[in-house]
PDB file of N, CA and C in Angstrom:
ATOM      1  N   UNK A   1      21.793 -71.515  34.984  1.00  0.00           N
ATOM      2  CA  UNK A   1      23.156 -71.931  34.734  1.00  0.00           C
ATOM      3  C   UNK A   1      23.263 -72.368  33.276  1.00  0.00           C
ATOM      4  N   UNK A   2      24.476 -72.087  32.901  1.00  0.00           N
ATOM      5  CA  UNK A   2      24.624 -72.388  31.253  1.00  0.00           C
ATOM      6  C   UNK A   2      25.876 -73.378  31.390  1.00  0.00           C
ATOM      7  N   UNK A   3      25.724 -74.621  30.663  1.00  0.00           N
ATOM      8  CA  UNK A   3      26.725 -75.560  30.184  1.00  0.00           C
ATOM      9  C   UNK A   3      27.563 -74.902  28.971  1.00  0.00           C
ATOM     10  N   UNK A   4      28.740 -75.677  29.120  1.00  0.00           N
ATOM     11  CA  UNK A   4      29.221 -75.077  27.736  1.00  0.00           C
ATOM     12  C   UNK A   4      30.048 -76.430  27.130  1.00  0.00           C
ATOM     13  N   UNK A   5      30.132 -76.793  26.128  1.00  0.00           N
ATOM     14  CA  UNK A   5      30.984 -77.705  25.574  1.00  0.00           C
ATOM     15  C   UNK A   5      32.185 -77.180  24.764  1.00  0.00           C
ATOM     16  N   UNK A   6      33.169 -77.663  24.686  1.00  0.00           N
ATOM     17  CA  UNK A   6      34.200 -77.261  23.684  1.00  0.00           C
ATOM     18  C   UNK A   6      34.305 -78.680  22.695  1.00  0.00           C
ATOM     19  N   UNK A   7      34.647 -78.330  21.762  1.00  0.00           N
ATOM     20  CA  UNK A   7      35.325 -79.461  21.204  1.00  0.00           C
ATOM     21  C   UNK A   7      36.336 -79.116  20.326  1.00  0.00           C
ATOM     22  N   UNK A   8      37.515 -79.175  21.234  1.00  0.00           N
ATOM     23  CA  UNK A   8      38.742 -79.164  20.669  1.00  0.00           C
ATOM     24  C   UNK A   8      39.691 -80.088  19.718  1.00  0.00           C
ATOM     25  N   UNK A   9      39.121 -79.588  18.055  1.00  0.00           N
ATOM     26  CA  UNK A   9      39.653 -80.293  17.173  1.00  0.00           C
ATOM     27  C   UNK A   9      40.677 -80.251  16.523  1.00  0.00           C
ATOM     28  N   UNK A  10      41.577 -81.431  15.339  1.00  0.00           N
ATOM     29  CA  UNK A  10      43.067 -81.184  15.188  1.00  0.00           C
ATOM     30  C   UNK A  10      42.669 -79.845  14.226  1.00  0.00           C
ATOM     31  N   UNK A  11      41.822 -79.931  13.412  1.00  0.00           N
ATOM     32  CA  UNK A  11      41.860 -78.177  12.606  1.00  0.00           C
ATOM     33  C   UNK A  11      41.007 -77.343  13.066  1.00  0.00           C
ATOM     34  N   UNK A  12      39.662 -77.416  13.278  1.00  0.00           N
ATOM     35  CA  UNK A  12      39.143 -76.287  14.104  1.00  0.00           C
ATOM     36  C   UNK A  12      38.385 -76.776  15.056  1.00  0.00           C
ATOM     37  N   UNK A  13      38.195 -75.843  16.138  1.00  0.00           N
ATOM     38  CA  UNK A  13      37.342 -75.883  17.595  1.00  0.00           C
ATOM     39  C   UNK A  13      36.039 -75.021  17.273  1.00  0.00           C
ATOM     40  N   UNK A  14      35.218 -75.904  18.413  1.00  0.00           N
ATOM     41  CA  UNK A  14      33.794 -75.290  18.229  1.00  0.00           C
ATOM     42  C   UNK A  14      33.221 -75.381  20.096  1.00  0.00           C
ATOM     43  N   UNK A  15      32.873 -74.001  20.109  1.00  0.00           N
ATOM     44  CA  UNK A  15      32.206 -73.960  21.316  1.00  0.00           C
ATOM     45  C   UNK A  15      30.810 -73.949  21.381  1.00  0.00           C
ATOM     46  N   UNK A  16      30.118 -75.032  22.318  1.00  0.00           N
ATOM     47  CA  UNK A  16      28.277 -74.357  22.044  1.00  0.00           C
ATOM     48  C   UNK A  16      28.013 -74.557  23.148  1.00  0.00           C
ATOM     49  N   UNK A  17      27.174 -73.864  23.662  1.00  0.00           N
ATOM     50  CA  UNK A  17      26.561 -73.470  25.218  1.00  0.00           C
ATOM     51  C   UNK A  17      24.687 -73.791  25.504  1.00  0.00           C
ATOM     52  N   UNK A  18      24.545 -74.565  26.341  1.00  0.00           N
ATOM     53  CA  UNK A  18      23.259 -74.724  26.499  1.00  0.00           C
ATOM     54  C   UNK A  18      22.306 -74.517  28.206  1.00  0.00           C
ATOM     55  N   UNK A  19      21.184 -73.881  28.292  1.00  0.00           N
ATOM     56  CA  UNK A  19      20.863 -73.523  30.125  1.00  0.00           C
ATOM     57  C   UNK A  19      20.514 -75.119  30.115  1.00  0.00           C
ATOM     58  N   UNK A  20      20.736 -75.069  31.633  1.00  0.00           N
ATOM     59  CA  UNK A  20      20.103 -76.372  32.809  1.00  0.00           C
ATOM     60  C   UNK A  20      18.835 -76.554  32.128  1.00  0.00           C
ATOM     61  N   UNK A  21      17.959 -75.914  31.964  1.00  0.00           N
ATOM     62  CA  UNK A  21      16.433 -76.241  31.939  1.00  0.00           C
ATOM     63  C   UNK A  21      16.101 -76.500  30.478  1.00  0.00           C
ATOM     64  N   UNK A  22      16.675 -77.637  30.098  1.00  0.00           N
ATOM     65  CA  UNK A  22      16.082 -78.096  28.304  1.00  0.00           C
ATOM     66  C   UNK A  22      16.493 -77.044  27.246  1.00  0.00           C
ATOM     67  N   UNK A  23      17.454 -76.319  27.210  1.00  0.00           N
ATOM     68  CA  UNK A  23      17.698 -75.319  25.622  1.00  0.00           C
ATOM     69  C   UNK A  23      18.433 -76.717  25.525  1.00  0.00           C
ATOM     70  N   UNK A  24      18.344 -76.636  24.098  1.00  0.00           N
ATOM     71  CA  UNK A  24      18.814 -77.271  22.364  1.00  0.00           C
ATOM     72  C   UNK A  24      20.788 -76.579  22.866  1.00  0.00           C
ATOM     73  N   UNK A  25      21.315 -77.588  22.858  1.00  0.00           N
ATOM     74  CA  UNK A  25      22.347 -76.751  22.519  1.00  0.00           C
ATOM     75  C   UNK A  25      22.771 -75.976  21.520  1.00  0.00           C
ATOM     76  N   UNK A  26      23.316 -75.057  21.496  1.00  0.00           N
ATOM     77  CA  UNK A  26      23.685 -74.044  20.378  1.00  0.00           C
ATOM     78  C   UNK A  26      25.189 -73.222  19.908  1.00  0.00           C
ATOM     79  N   UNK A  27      25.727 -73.632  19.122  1.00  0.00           N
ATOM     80  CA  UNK A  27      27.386 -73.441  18.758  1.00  0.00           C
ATOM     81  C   UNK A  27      26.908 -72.114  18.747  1.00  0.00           C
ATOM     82  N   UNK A  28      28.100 -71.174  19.585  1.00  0.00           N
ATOM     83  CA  UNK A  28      28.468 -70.004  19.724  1.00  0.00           C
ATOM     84  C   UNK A  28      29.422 -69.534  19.052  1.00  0.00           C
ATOM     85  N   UNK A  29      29.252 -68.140  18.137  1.00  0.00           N
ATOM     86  CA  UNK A  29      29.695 -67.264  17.163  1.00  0.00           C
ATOM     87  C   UNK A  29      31.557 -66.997  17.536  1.00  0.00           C
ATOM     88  N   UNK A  30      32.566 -67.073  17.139  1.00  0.00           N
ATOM     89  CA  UNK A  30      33.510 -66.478  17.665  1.00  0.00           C
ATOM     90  C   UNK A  30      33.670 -65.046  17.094  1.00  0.00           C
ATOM     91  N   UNK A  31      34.669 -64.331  18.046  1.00  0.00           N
ATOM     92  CA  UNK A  31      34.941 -62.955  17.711  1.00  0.00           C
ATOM     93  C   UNK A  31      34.582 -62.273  16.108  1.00  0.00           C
ATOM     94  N   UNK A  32      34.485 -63.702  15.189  1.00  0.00           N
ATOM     95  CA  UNK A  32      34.877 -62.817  13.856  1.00  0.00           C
ATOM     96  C   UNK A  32      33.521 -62.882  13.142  1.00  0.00           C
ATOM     97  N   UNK A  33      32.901 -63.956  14.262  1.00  0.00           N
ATOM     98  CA  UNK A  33      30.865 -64.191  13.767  1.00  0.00           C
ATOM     99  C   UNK A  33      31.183 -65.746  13.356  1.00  0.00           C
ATOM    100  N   UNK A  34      32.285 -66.220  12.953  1.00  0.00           N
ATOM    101  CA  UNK A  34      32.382 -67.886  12.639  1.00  0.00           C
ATOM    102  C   UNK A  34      31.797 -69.018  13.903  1.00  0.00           C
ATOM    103  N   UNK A  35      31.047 -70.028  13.347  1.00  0.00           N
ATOM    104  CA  UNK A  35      31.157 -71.180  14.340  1.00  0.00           C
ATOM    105  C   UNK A  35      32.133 -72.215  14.555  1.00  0.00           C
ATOM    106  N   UNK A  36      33.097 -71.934  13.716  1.00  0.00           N
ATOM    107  CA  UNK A  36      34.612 -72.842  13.857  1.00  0.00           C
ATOM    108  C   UNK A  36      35.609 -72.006  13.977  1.00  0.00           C
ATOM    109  N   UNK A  37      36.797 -71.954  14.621  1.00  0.00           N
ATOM    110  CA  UNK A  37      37.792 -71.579  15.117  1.00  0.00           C
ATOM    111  C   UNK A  37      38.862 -72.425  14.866  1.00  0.00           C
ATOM    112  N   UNK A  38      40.073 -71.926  13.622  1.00  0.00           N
ATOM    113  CA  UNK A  38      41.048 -72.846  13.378  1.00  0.00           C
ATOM    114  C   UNK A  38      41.561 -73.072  14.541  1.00  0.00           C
ATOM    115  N   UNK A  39      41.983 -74.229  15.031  1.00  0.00           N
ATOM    116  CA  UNK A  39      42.850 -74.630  16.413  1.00  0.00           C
ATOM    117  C   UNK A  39      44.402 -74.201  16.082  1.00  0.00           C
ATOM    118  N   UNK A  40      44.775 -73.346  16.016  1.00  0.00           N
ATOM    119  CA  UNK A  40      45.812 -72.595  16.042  1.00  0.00           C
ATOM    120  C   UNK A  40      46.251 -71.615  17.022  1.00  0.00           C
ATOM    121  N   UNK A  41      47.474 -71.231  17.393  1.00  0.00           N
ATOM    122  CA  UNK A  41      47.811 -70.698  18.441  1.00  0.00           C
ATOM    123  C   UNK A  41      49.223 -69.806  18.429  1.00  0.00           C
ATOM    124  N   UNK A  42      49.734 -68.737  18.518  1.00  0.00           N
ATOM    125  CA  UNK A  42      50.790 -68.353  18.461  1.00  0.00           C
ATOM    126  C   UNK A  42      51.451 -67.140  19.513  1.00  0.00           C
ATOM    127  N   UNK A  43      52.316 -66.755  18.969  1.00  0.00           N
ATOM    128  CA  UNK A  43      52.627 -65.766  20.394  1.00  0.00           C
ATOM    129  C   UNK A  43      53.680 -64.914  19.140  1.00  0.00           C
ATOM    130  N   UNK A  44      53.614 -63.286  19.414  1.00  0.00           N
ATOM    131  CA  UNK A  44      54.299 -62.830  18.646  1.00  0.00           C
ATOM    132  C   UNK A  44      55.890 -62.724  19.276  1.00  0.00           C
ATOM    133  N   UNK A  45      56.791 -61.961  19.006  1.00  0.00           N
ATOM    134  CA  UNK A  45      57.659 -61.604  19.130  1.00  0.00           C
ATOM    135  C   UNK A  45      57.871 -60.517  20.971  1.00  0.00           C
ATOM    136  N   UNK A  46      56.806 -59.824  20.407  1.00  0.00           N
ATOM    137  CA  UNK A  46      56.442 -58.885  21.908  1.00  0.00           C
ATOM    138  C   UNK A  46      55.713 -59.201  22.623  1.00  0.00           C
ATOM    139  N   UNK A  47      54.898 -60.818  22.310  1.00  0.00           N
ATOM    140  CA  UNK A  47      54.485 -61.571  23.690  1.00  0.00           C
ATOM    141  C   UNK A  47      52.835 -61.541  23.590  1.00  0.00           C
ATOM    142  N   UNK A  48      52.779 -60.752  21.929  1.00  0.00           N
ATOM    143  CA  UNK A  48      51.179 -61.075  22.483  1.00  0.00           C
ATOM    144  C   UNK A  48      50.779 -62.453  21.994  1.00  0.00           C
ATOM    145  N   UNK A  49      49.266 -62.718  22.500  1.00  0.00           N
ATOM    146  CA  UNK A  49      48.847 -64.419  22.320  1.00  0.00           C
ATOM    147  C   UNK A  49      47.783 -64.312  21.523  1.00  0.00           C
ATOM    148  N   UNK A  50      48.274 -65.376  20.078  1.00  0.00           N
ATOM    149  CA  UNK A  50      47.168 -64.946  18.624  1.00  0.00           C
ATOM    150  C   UNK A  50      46.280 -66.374  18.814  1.00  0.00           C
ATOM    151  N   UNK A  51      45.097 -66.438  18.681  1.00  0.00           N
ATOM    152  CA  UNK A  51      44.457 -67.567  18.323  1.00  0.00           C
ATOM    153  C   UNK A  51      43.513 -67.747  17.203  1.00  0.00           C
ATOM    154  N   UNK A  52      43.332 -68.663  16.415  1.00  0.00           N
ATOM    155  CA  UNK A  52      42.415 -69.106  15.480  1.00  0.00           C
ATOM    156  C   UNK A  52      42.510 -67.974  14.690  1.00  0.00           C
ATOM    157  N   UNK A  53      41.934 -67.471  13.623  1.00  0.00           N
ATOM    158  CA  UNK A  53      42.323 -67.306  12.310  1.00  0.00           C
ATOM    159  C   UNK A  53      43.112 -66.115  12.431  1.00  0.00           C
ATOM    160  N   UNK A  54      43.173 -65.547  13.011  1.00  0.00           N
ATOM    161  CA  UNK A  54      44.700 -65.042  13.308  1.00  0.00           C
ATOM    162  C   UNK A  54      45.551 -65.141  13.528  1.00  0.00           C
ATOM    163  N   UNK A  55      46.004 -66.208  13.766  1.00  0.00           N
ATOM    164  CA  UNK A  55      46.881 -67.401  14.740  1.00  0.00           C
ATOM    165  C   UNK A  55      47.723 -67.626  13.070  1.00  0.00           C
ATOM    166  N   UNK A  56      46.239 -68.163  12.534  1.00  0.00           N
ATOM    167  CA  UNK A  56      46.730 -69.154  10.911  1.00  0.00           C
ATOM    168  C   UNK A  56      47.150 -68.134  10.110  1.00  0.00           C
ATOM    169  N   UNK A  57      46.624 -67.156   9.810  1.00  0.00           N
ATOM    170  CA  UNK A  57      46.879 -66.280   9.025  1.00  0.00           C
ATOM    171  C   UNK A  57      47.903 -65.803   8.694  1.00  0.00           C
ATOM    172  N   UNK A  58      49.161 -65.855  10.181  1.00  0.00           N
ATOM    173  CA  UNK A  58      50.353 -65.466  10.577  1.00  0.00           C
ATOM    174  C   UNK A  58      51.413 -66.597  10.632  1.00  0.00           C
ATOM    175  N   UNK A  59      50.897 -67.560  10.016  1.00  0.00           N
ATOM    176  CA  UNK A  59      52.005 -68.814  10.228  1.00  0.00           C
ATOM    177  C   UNK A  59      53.054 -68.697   9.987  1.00  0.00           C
ATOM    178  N   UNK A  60      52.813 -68.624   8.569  1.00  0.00           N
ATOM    179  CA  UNK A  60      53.696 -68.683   7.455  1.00  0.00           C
ATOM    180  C   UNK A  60      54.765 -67.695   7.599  1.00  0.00           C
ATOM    181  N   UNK A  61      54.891 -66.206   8.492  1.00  0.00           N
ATOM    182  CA  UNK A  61      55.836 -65.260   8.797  1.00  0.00           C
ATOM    183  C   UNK A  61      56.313 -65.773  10.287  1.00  0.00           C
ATOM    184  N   UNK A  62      55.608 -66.710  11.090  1.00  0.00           N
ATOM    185  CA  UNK A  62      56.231 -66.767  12.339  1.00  0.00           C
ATOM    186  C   UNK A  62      56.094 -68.426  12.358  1.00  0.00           C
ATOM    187  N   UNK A  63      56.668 -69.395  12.112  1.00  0.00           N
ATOM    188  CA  UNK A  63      56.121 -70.190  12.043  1.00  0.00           C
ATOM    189  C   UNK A  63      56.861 -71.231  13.473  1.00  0.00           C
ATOM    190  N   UNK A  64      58.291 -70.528  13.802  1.00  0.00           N
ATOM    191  CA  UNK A  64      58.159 -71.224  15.257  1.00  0.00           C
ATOM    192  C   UNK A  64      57.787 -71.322  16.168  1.00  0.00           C
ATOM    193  N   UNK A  65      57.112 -69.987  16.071  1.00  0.00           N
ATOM    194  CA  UNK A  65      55.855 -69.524  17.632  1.00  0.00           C
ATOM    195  C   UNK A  65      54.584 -69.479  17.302  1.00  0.00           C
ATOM    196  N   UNK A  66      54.162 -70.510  15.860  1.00  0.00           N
ATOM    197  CA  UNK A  66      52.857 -70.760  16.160  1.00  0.00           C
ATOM    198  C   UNK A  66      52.460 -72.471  16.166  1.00  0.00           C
ATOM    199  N   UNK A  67      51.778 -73.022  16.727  1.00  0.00           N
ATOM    200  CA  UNK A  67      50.957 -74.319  17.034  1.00  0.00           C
ATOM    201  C   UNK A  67      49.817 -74.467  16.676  1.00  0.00           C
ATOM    202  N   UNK A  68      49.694 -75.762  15.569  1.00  0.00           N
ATOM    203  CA  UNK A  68      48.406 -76.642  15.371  1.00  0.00           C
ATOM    204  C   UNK A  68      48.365 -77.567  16.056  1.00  0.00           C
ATOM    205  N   UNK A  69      47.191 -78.594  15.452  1.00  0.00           N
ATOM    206  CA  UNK A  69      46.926 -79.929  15.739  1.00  0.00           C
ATOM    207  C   UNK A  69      47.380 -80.395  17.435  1.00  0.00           C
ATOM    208  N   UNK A  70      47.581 -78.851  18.473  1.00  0.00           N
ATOM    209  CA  UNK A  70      47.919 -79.429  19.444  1.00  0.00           C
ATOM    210  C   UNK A  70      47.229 -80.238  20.460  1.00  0.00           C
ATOM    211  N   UNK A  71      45.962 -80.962  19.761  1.00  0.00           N
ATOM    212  CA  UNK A  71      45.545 -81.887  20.482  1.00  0.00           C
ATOM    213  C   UNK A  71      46.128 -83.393  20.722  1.00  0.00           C
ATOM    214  N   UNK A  72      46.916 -83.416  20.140  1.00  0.00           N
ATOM    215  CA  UNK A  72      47.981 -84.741  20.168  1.00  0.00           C
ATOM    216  C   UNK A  72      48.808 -84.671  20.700  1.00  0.00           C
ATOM    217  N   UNK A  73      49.121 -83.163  21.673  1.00  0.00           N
ATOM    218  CA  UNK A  73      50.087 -83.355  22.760  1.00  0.00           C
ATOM    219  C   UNK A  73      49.167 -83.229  24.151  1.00  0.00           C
ATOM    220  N   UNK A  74      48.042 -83.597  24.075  1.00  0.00           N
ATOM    221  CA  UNK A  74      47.525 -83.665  25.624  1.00  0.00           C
ATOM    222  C   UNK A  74      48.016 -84.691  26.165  1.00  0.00           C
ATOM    223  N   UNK A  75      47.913 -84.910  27.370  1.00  0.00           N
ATOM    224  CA  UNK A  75      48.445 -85.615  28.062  1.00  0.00           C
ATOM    225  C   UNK A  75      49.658 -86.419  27.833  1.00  0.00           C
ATOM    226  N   UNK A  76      50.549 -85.785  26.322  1.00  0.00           N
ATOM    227  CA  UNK A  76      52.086 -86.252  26.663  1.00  0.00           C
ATOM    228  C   UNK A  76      52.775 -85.497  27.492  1.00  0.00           C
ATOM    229  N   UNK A  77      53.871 -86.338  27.916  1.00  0.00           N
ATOM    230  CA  UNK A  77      54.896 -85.311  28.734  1.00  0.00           C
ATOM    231  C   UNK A  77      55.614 -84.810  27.458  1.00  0.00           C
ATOM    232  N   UNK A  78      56.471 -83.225  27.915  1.00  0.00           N
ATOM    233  CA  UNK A  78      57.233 -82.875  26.586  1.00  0.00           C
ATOM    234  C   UNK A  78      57.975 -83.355  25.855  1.00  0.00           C
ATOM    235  N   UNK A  79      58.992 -84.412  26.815  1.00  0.00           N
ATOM    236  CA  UNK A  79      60.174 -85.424  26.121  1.00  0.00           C
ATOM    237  C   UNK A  79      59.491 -86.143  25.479  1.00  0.00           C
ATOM    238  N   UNK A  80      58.143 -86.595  25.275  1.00  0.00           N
ATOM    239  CA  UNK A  80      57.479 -87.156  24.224  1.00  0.00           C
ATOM    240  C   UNK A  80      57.622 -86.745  23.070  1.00  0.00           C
ATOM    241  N   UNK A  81      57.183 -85.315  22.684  1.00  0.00           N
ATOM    242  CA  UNK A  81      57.087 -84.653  21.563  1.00  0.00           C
ATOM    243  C   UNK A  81      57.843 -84.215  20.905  1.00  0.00           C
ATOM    244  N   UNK A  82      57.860 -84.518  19.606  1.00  0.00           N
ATOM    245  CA  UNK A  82      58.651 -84.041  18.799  1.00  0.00           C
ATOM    246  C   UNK A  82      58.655 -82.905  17.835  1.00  0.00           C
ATOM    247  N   UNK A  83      59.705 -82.256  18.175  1.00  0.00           N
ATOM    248  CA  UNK A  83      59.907 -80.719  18.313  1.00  0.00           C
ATOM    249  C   UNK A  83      59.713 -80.417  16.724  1.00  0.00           C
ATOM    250  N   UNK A  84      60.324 -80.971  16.093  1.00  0.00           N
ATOM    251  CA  UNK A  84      60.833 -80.865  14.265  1.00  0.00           C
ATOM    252  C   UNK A  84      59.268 -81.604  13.756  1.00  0.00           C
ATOM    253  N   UNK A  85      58.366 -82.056  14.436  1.00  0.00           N
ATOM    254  CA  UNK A  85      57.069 -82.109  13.139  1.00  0.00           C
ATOM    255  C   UNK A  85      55.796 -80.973  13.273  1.00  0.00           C
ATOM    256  N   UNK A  86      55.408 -81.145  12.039  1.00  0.00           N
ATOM    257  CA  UNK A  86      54.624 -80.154  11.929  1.00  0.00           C
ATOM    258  C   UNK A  86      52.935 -80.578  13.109  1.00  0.00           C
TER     259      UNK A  86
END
């Protein structure tokens, strides 16, 4: 069995995975070979779902359908959050 940790940060996330039987844990590569993953998130126009440096890359042309730092809305309810900050 393999553990896995995330750590979901306000600028980037890092995943590392370690077996039951004593491995060292070890941060795992994302899609692009990086061990950090900007915490970014977006959705295009036709619905597809962008994450981490693709996510960021695309801000700046879509910038109402993409999300940072959304670790500061865990566990609010939505009427918490405020819509107009970055």
């Amino acid at each position: 069995m393999i553990n896995v940790g995330i750590d979901l940060g306000n600028t980037n996330s890092v995943v590392a995975g370690a077996k039951m039987d004593g491995w060292k844990p070890k941060i795992l590569p994302n899609a692009e070979g990086q061990t950090t993953t900007p915490s970014v998130v977006a959705y295009t126009q036709n619905g597809d779902i962008l994450v981490g440096q693709t996510a960021k890359t695309q801000a700046s042309m879509n910038p109402d359908n993409t999300f940072y730092s959304v670790k500061r809305f865990i566990g609010r309810k939505m009427s918490e959050v405020d819509h107009a900050s970055p």
